[in-house]
PDB file of N, CA and C in Angstrom:
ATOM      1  N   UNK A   1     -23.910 -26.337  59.744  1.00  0.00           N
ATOM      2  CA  UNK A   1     -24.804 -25.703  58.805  1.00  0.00           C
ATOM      3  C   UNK A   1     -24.231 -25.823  57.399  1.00  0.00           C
ATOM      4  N   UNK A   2     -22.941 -25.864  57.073  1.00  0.00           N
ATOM      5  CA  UNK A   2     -22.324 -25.690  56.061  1.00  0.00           C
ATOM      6  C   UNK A   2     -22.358 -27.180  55.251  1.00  0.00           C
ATOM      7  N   UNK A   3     -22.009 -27.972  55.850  1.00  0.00           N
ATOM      8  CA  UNK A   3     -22.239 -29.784  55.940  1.00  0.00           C
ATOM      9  C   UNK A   3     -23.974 -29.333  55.144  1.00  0.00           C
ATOM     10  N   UNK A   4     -24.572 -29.087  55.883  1.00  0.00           N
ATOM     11  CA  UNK A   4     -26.544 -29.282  55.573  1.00  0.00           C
ATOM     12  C   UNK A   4     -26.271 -28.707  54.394  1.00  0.00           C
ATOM     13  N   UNK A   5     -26.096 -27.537  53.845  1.00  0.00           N
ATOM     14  CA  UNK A   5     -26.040 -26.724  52.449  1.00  0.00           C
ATOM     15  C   UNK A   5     -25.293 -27.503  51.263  1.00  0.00           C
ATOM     16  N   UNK A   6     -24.239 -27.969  51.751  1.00  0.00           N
ATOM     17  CA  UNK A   6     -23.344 -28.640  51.097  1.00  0.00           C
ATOM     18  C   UNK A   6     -24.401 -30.202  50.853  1.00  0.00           C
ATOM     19  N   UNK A   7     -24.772 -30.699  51.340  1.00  0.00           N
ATOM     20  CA  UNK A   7     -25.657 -32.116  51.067  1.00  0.00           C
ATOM     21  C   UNK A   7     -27.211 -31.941  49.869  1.00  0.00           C
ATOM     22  N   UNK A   8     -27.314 -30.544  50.623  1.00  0.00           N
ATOM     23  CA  UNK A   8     -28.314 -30.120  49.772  1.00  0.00           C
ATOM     24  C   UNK A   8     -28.381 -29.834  48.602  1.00  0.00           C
ATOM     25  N   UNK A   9     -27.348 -29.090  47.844  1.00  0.00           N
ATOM     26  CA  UNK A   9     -26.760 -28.666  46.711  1.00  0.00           C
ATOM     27  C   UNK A   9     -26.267 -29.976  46.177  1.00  0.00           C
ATOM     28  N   UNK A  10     -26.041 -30.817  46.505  1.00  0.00           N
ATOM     29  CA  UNK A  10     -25.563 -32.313  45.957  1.00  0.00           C
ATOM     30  C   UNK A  10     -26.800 -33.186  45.759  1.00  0.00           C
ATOM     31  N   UNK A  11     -27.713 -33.191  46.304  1.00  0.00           N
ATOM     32  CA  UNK A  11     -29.219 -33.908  46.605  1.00  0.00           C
ATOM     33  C   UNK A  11     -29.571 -33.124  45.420  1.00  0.00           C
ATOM     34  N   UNK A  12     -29.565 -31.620  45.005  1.00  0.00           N
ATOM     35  CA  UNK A  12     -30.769 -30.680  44.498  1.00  0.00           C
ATOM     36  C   UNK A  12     -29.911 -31.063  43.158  1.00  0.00           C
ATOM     37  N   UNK A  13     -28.419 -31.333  43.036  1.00  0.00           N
ATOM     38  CA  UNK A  13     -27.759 -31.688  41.376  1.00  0.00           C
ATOM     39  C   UNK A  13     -28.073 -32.570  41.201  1.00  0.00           C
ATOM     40  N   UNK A  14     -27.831 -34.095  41.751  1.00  0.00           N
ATOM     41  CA  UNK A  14     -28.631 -35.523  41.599  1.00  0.00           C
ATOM     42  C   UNK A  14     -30.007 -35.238  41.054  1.00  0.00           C
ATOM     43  N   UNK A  15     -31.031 -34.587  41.686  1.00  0.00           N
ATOM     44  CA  UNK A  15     -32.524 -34.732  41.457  1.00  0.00           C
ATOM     45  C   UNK A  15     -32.886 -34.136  39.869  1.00  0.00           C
ATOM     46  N   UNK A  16     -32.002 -33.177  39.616  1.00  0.00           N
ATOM     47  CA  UNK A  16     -32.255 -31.756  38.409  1.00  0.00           C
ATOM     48  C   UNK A  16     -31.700 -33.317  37.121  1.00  0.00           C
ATOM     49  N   UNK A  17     -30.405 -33.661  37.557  1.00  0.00           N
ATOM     50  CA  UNK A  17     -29.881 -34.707  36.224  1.00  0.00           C
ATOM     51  C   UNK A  17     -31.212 -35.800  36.134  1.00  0.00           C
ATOM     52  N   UNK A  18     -31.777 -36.443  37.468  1.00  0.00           N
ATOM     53  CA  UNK A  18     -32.562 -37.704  36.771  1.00  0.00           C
ATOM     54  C   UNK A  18     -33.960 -36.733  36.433  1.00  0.00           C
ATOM     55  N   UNK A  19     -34.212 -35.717  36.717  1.00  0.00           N
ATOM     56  CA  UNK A  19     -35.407 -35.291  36.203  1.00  0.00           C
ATOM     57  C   UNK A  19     -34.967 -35.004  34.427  1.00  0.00           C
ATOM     58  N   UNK A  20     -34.174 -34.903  34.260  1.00  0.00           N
ATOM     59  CA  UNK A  20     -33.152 -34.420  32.978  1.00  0.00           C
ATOM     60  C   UNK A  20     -33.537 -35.890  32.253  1.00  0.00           C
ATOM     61  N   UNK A  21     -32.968 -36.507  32.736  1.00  0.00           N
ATOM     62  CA  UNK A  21     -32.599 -38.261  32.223  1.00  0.00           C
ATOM     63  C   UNK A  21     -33.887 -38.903  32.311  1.00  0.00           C
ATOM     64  N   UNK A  22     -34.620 -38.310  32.486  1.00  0.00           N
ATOM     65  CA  UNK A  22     -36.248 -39.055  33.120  1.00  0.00           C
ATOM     66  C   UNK A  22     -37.211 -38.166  31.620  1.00  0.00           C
ATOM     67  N   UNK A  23     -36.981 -36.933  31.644  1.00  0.00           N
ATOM     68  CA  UNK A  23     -37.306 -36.458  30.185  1.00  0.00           C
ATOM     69  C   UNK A  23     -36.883 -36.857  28.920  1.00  0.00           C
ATOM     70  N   UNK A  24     -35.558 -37.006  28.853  1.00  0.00           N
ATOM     71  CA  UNK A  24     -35.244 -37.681  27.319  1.00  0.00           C
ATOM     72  C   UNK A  24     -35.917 -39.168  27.038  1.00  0.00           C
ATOM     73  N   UNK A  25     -35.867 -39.863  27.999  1.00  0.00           N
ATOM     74  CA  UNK A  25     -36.187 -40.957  28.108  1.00  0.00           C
ATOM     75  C   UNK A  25     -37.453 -40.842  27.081  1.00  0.00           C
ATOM     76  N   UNK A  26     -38.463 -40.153  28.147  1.00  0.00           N
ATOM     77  CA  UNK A  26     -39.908 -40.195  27.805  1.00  0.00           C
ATOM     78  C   UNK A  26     -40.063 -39.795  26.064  1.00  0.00           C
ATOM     79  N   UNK A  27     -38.988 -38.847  25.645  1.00  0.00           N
ATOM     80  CA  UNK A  27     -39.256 -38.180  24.599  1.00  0.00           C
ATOM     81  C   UNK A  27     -38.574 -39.564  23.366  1.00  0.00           C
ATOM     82  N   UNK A  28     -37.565 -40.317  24.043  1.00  0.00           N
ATOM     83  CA  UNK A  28     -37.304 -41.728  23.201  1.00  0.00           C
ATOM     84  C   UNK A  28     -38.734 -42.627  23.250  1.00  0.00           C
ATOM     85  N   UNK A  29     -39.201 -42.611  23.963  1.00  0.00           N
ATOM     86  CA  UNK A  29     -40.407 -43.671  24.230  1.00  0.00           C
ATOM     87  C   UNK A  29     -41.266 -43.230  23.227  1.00  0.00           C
ATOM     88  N   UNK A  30     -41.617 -41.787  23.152  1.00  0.00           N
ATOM     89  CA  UNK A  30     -42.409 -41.687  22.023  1.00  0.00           C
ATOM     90  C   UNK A  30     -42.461 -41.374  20.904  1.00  0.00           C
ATOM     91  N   UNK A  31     -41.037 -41.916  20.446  1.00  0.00           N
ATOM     92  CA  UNK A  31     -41.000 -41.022  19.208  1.00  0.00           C
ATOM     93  C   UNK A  31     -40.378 -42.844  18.846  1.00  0.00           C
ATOM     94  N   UNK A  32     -40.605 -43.992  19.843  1.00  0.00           N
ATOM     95  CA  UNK A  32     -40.475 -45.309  19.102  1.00  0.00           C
ATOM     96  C   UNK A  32     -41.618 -45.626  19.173  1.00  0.00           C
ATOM     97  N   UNK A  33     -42.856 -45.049  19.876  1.00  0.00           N
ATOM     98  CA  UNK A  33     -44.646 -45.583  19.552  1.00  0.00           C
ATOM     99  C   UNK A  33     -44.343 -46.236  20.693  1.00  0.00           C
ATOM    100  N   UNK A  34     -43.862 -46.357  21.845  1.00  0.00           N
ATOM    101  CA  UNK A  34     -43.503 -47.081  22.738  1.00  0.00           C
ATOM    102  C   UNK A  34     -44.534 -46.281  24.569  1.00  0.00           C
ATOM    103  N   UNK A  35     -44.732 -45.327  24.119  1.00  0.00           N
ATOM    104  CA  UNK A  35     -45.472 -44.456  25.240  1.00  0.00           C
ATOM    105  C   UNK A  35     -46.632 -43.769  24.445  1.00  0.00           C
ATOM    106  N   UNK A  36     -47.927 -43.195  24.992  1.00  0.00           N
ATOM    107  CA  UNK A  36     -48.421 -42.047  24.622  1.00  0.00           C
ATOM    108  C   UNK A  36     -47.821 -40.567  24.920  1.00  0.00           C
ATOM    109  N   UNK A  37     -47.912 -39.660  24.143  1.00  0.00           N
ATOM    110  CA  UNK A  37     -47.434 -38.017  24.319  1.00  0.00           C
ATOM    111  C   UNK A  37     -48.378 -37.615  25.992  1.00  0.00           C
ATOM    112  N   UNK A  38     -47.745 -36.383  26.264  1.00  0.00           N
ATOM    113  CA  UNK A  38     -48.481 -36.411  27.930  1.00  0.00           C
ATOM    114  C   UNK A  38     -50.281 -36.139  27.503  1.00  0.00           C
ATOM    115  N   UNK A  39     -50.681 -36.192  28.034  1.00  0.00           N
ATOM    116  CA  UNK A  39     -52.394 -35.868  28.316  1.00  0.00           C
ATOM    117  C   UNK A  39     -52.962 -37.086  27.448  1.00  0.00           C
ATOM    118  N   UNK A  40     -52.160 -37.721  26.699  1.00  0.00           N
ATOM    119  CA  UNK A  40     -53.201 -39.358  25.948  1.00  0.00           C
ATOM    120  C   UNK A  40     -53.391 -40.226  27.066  1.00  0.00           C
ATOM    121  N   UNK A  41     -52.643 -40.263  28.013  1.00  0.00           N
ATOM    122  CA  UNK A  41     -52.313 -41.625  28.486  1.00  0.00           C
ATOM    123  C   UNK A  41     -52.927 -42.566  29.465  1.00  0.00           C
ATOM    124  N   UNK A  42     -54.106 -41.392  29.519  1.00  0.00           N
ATOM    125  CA  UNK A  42     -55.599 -41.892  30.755  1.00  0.00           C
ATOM    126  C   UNK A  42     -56.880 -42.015  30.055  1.00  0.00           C
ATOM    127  N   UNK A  43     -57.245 -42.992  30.392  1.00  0.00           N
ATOM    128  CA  UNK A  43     -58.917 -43.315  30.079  1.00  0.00           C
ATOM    129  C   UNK A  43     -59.496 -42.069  30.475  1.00  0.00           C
ATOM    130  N   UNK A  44     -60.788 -41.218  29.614  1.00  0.00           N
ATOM    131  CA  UNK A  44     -61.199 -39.969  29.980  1.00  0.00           C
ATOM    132  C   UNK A  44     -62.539 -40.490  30.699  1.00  0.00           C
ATOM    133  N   UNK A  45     -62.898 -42.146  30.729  1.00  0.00           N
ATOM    134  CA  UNK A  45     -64.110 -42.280  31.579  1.00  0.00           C
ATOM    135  C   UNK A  45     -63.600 -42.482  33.237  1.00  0.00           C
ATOM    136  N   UNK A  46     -62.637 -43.267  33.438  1.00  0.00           N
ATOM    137  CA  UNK A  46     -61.935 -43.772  35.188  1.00  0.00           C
ATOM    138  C   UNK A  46     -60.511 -43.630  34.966  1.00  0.00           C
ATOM    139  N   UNK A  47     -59.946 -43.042  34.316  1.00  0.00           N
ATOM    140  CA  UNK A  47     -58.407 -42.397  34.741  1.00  0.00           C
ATOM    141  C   UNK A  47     -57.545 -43.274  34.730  1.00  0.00           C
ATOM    142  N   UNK A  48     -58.128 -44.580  33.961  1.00  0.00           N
ATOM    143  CA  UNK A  48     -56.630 -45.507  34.114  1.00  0.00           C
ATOM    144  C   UNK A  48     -56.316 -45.371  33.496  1.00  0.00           C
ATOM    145  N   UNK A  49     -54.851 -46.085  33.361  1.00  0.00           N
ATOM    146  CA  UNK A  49     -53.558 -45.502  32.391  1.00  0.00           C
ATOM    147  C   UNK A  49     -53.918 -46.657  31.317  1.00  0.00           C
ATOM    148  N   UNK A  50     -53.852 -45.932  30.088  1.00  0.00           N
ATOM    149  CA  UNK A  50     -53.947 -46.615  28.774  1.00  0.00           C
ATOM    150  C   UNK A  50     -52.513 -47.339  28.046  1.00  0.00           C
ATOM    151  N   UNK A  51     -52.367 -48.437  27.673  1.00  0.00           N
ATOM    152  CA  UNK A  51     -51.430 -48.690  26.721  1.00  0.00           C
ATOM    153  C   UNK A  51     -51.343 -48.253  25.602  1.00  0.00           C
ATOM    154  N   UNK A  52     -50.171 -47.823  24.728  1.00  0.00           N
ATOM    155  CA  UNK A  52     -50.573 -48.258  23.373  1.00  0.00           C
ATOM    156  C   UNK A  52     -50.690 -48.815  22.749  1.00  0.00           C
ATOM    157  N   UNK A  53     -52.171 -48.774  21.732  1.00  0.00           N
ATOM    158  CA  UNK A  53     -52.573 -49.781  21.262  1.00  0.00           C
ATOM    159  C   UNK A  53     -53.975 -50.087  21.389  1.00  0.00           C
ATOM    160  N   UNK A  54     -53.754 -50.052  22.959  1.00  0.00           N
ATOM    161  CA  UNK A  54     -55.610 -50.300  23.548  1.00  0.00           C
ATOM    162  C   UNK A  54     -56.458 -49.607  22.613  1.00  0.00           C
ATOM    163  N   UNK A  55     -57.690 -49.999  22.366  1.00  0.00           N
ATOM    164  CA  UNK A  55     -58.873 -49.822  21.556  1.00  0.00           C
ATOM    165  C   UNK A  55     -59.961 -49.029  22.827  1.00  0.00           C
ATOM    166  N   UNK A  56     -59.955 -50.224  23.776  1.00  0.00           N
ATOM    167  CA  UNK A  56     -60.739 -49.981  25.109  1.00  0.00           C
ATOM    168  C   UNK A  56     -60.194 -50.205  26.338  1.00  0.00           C
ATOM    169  N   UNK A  57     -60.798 -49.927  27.319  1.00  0.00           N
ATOM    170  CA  UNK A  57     -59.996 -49.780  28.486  1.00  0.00           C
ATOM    171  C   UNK A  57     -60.296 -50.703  29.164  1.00  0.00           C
ATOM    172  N   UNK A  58     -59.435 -51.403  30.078  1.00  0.00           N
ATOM    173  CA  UNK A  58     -59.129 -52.387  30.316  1.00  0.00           C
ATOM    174  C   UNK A  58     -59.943 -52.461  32.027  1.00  0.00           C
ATOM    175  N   UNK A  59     -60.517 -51.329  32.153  1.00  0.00           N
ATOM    176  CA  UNK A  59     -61.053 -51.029  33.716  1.00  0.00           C
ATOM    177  C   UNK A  59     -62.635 -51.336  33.143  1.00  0.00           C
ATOM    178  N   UNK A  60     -62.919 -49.956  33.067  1.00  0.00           N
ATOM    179  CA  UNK A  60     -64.404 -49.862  32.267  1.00  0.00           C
ATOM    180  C   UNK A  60     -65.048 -50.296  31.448  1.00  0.00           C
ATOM    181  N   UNK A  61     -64.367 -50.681  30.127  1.00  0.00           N
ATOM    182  CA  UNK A  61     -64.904 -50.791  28.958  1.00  0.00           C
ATOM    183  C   UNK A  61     -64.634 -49.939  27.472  1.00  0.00           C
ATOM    184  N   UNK A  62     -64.575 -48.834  28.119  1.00  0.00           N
ATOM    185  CA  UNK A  62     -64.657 -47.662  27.351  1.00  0.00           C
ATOM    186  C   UNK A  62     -63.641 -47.570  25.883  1.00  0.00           C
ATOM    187  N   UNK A  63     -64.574 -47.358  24.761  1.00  0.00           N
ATOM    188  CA  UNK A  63     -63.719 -47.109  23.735  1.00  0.00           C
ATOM    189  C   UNK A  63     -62.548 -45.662  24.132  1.00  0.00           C
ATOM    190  N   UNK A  64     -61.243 -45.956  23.465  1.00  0.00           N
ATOM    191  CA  UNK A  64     -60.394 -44.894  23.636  1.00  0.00           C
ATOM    192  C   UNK A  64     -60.058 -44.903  22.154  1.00  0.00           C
ATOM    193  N   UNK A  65     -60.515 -43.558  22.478  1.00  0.00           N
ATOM    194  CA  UNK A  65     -60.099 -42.546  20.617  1.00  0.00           C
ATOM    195  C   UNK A  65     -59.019 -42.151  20.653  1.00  0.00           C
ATOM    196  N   UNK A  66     -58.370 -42.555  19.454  1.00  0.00           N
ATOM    197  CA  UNK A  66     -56.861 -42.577  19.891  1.00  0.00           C
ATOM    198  C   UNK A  66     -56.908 -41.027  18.448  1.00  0.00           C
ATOM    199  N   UNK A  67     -56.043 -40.319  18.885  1.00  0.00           N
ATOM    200  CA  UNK A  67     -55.656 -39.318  17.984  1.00  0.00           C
ATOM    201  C   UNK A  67     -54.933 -39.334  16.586  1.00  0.00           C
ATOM    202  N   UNK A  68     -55.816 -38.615  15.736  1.00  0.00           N
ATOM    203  CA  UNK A  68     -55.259 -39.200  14.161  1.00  0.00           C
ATOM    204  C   UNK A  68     -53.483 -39.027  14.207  1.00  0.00           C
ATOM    205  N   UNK A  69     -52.567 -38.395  14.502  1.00  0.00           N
ATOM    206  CA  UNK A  69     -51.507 -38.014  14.517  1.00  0.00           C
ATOM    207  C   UNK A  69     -50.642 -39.331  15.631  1.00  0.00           C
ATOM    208  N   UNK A  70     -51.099 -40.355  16.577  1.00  0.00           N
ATOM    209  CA  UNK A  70     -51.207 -41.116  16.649  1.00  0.00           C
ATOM    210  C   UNK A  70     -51.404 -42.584  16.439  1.00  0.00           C
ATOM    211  N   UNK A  71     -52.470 -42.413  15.375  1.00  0.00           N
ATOM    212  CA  UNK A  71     -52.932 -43.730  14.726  1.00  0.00           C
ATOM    213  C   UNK A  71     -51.881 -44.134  13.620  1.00  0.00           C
ATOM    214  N   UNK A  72     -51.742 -45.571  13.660  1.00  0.00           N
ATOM    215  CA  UNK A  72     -50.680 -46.341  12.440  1.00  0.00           C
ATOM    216  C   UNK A  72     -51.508 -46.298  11.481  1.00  0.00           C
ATOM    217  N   UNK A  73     -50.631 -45.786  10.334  1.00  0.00           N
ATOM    218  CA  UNK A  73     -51.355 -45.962   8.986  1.00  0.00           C
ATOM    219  C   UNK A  73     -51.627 -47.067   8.368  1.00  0.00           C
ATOM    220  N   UNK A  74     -52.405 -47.843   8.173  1.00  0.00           N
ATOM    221  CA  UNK A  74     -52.985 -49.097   7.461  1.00  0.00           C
ATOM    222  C   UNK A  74     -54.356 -49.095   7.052  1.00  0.00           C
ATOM    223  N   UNK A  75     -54.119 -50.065   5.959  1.00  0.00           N
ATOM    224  CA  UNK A  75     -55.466 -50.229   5.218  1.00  0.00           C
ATOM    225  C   UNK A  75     -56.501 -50.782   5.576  1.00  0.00           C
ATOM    226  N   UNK A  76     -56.273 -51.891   6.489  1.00  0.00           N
ATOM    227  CA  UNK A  76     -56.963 -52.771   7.016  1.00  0.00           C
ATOM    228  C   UNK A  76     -58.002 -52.653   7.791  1.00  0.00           C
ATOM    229  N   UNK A  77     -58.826 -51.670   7.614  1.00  0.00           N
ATOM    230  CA  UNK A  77     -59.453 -50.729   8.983  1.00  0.00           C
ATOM    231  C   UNK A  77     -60.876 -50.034   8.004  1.00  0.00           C
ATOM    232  N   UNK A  78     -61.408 -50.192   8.588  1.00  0.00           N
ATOM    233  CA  UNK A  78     -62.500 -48.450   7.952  1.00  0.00           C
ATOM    234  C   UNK A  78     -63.600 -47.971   9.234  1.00  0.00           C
ATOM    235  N   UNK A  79     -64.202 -46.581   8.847  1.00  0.00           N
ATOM    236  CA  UNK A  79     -64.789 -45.907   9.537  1.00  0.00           C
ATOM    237  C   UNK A  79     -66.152 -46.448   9.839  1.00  0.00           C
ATOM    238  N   UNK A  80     -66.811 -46.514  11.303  1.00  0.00           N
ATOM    239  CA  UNK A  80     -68.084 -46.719  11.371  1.00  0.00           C
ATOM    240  C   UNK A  80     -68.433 -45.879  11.070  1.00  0.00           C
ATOM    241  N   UNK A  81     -70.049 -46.001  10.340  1.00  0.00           N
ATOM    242  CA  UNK A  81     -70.665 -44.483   9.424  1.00  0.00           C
ATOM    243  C   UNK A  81     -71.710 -44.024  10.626  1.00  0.00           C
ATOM    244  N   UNK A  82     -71.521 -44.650  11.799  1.00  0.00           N
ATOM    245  CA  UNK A  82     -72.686 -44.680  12.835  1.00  0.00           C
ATOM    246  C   UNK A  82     -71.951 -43.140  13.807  1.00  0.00           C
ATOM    247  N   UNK A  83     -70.514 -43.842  14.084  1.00  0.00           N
ATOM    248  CA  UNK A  83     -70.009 -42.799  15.191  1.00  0.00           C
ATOM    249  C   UNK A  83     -68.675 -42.758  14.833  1.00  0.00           C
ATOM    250  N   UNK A  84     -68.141 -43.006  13.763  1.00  0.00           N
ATOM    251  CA  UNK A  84     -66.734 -42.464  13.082  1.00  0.00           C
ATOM    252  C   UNK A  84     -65.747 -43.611  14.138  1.00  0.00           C
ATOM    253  N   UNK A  85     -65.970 -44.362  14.414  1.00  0.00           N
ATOM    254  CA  UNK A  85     -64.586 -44.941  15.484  1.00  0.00           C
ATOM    255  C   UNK A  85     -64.125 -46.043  14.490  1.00  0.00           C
ATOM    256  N   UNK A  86     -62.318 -45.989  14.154  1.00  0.00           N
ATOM    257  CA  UNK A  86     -61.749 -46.896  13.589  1.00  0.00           C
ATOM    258  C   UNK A  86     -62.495 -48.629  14.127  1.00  0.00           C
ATOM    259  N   UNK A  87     -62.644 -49.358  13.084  1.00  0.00           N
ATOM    260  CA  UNK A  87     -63.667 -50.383  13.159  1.00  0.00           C
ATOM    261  C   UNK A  87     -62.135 -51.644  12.455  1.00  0.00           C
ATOM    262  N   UNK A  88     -61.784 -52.905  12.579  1.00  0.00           N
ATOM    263  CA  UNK A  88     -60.780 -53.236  12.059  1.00  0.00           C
ATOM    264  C   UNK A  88     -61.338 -54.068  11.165  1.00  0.00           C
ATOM    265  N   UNK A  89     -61.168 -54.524   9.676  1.00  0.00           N
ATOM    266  CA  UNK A  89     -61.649 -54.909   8.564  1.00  0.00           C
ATOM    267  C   UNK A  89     -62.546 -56.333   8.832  1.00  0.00           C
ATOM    268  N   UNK A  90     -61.758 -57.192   9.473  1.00  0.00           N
ATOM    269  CA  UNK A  90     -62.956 -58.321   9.884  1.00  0.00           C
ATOM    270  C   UNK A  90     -63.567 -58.118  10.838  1.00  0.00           C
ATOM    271  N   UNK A  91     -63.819 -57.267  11.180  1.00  0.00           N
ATOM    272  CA  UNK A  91     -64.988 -56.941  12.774  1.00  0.00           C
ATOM    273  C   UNK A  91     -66.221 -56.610  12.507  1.00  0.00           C
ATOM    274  N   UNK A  92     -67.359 -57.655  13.213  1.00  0.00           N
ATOM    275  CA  UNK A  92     -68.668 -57.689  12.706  1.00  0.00           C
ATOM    276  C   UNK A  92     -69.289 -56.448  13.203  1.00  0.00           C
ATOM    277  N   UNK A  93     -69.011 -56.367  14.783  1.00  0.00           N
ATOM    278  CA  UNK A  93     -69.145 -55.020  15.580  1.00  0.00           C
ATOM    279  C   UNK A  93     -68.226 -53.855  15.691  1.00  0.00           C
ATOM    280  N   UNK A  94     -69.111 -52.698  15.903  1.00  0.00           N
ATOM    281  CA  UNK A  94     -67.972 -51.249  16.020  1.00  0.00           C
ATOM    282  C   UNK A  94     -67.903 -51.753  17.595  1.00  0.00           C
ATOM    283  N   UNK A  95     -66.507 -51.439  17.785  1.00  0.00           N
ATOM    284  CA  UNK A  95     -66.160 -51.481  19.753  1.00  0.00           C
ATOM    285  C   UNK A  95     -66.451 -50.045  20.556  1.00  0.00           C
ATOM    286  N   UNK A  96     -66.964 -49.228  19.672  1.00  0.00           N
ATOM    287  CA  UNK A  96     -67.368 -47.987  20.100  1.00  0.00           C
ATOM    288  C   UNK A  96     -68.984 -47.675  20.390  1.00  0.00           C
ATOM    289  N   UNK A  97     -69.521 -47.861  19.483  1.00  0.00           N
ATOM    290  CA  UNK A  97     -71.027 -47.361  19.406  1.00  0.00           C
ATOM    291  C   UNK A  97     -71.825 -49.327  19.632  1.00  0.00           C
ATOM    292  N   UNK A  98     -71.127 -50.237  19.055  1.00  0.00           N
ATOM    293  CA  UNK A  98     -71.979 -51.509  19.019  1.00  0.00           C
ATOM    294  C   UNK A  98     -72.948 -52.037  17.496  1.00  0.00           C
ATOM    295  N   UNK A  99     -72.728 -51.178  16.500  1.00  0.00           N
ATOM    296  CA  UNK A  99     -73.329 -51.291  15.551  1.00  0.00           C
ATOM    297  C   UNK A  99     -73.115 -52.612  14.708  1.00  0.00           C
ATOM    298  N   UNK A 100     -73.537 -53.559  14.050  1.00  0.00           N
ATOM    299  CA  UNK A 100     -73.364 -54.869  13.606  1.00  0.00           C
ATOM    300  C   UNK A 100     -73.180 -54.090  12.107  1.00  0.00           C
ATOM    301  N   UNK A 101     -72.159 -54.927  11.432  1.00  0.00           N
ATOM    302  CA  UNK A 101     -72.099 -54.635  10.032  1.00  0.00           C
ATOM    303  C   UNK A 101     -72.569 -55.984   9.281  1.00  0.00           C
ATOM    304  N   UNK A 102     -72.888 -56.547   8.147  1.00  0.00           N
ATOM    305  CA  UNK A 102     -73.166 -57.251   7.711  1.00  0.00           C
ATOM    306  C   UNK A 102     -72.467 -57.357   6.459  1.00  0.00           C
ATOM    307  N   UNK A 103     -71.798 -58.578   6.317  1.00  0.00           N
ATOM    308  CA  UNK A 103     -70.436 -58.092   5.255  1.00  0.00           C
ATOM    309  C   UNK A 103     -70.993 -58.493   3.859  1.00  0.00           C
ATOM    310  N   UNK A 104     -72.079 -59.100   3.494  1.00  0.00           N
ATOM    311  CA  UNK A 104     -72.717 -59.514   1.988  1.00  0.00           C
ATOM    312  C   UNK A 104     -73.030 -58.558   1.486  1.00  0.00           C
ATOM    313  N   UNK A 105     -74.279 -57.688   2.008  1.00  0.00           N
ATOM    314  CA  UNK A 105     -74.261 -56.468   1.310  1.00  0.00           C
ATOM    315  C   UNK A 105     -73.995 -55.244   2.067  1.00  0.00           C
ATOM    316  N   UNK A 106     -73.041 -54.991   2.833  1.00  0.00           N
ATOM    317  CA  UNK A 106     -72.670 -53.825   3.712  1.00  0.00           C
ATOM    318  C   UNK A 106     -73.551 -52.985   4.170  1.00  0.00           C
ATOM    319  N   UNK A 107     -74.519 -53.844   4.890  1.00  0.00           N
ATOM    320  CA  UNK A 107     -75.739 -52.741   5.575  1.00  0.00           C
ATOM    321  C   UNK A 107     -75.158 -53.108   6.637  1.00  0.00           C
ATOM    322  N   UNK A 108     -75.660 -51.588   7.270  1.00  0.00           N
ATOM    323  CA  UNK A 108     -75.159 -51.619   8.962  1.00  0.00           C
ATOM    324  C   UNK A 108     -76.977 -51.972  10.017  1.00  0.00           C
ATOM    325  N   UNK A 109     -76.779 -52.890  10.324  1.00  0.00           N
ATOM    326  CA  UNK A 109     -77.841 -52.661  11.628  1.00  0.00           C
ATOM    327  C   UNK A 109     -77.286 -52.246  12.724  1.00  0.00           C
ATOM    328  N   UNK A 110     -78.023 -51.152  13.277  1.00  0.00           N
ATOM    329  CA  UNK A 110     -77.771 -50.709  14.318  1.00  0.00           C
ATOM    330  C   UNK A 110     -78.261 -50.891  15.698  1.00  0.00           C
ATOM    331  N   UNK A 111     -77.904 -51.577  16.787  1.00  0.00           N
ATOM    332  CA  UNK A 111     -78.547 -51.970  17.899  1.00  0.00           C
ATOM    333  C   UNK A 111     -78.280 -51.124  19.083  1.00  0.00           C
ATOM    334  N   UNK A 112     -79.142 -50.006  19.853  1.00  0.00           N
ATOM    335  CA  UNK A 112     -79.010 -49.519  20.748  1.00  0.00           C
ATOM    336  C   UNK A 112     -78.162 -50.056  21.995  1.00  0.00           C
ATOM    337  N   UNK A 113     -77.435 -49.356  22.579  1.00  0.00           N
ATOM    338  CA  UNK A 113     -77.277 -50.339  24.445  1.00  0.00           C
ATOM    339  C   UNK A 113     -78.184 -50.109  25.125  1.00  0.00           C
ATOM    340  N   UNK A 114     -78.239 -50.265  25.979  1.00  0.00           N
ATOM    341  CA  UNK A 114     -79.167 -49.792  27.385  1.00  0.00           C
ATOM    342  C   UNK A 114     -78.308 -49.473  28.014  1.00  0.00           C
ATOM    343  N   UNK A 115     -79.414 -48.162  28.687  1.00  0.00           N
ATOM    344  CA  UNK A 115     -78.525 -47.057  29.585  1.00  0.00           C
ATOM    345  C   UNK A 115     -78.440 -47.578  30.705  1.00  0.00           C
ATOM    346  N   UNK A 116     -77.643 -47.682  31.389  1.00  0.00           N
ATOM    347  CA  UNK A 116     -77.849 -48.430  33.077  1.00  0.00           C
ATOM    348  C   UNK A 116     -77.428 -47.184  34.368  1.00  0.00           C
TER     349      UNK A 116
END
């Protein structure tokens, strides 16, 4: 019995350090932009795990709104006026809503999807 307690207490110190070593880690990962913080890190339409970076998800489709406190600061980018989703400066379409921009005189046409 003493042997079993004794293995256990050695098993239960091993497990406590890599859960230890398994946290800092995570907290290096994101503080190099290298991970999302906990609750970003799933598509909110099918639950797959998002990279960073992804725009859309790599299962579904689905635009992923990435959180301002998150997002890299650059110029290169502006807002669709349709549904607010970062749009990247040469992109004819929003990857969120689908809206066409037209870059001569900056009118937006807007083209519905179909619901399926």
């Amino acid at each position: 019995v003493s042997l079993s307690v004794l293995l256990f207490a050695i098993l239960a110190f091993f497990m406590l350090r890599a859960a230890k070593n398994l946290e800092a880690t995570r907290e290096r990962m994101e503080a190099e932009g290298r991970l999302y913080p906990k609750g970003y890190g799933r598509c909110k339409q099918c639950g797959t795990v998002v990279l960073p970076g992804e725009t859309i998800c790599r299962k579904c489709g689905t635009y992923i709104d990435v959180p301002d406190e998150l997002r890299h600061k650059k110029n290169d980018y502006f807002q669709c006026s349709e549904c607010g989703a970062e749009v990247p400066a040469d992109s004819s379409v929003c990857p969120k809503c689908g809206a066409s921009f037209d870059e001569d005189d900056e009118t937006i046409i807007v083209e519905k999807k179909k619901e399926e």
